[in-house]
Protein backbone atom coordinates (compact mmCIF):
# COMPACT_ATOMS: atom_id res chain seq x y z
CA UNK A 1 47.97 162.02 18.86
CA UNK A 2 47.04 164.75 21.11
CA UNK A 3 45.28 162.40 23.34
CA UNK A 4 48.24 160.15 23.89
CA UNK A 5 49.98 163.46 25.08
CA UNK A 6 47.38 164.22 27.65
CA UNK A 7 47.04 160.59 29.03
CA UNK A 8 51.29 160.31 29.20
CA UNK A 9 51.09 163.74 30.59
CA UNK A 10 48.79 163.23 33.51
CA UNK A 11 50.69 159.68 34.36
CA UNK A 12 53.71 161.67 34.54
CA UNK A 13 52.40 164.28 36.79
CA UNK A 14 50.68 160.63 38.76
CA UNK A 15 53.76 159.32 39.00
CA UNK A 16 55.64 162.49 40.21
CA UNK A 17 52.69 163.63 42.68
CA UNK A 18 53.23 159.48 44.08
CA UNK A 19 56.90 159.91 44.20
CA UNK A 20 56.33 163.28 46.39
CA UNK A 21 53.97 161.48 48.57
CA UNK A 22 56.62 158.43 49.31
CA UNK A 23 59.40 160.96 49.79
CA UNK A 24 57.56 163.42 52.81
CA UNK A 25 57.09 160.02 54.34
CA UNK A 26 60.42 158.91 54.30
CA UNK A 27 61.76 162.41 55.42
CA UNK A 28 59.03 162.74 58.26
CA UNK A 29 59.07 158.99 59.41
CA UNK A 30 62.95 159.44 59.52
CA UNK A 31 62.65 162.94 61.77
CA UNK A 32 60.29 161.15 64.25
CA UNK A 33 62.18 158.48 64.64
CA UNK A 34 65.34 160.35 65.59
CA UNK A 35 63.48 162.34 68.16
CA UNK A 36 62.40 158.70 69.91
CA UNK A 37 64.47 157.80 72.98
CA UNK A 38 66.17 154.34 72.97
CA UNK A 39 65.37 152.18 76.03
CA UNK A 40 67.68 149.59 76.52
CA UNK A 41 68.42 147.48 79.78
CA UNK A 42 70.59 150.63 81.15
CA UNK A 43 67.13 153.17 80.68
CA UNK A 44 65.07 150.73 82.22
CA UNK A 45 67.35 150.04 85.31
CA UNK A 46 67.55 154.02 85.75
CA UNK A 47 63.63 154.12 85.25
CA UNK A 48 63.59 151.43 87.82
CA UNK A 49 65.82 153.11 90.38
CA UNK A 50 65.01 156.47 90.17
CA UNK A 51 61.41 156.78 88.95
CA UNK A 52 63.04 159.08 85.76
CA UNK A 53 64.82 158.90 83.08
CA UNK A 54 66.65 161.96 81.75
CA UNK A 55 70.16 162.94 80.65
CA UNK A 56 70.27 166.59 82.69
CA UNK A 57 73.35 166.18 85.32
CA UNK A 58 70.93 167.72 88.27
CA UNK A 59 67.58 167.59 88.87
CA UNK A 60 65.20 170.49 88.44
CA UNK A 61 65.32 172.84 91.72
CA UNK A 62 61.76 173.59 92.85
CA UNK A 63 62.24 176.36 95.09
CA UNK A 64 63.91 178.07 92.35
CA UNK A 65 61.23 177.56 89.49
CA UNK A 66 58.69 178.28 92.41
CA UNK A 67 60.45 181.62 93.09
CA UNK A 68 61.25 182.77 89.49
CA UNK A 69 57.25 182.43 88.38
CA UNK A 70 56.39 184.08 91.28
CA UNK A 71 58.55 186.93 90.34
CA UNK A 72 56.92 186.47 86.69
CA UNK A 73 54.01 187.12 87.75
CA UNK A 74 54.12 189.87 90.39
CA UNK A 75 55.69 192.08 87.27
CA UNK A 76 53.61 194.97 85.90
CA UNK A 77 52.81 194.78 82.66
CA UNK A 78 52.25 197.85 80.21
CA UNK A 79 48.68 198.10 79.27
CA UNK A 80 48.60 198.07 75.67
CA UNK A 81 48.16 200.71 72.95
CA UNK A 82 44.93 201.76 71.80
CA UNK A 83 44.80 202.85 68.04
């Protein structure tokens, strides 16, 4: 009797471990394929036309990301704390 326990015990934790398993797939396979652009006729035309594809209204301003790394960089930064 007390083996019959032990072998529906361990197919129950089997089954639940399985049913884990399935479910992180599901949930994962549904978050990567949400974060997956859709490229229909429209993308590829804009791909085609302007080399890029990207939903930001402007395009990225060089001279500006140029100028605020250099101003990154030429900071001073505190040396830091010996214990």
């Amino acid at each position: 009797m007390v083996a019959l326990f032990w072998i529906v015990f361990w197919a129950g934790l089997v089954v639940l471990a399985f049913a884990a398993g399935i479910s992180l797939r599901v949930r994962l396979h549904r978050h990567v394929r949400a974060r997956i652009p859709v490229l229909d006729d429209e993308a590829l035309d804009t791909i085609l036309n302007t080399g890029i594809l990207t939903d930001d209204d402007e395009p990225l301003d060089i001279r500006e990301i140029d100028e605020e790394e250099r101003k990154f960089w030429s900071e001073s930064w505190d040396e830091p704390e010996e214990l």
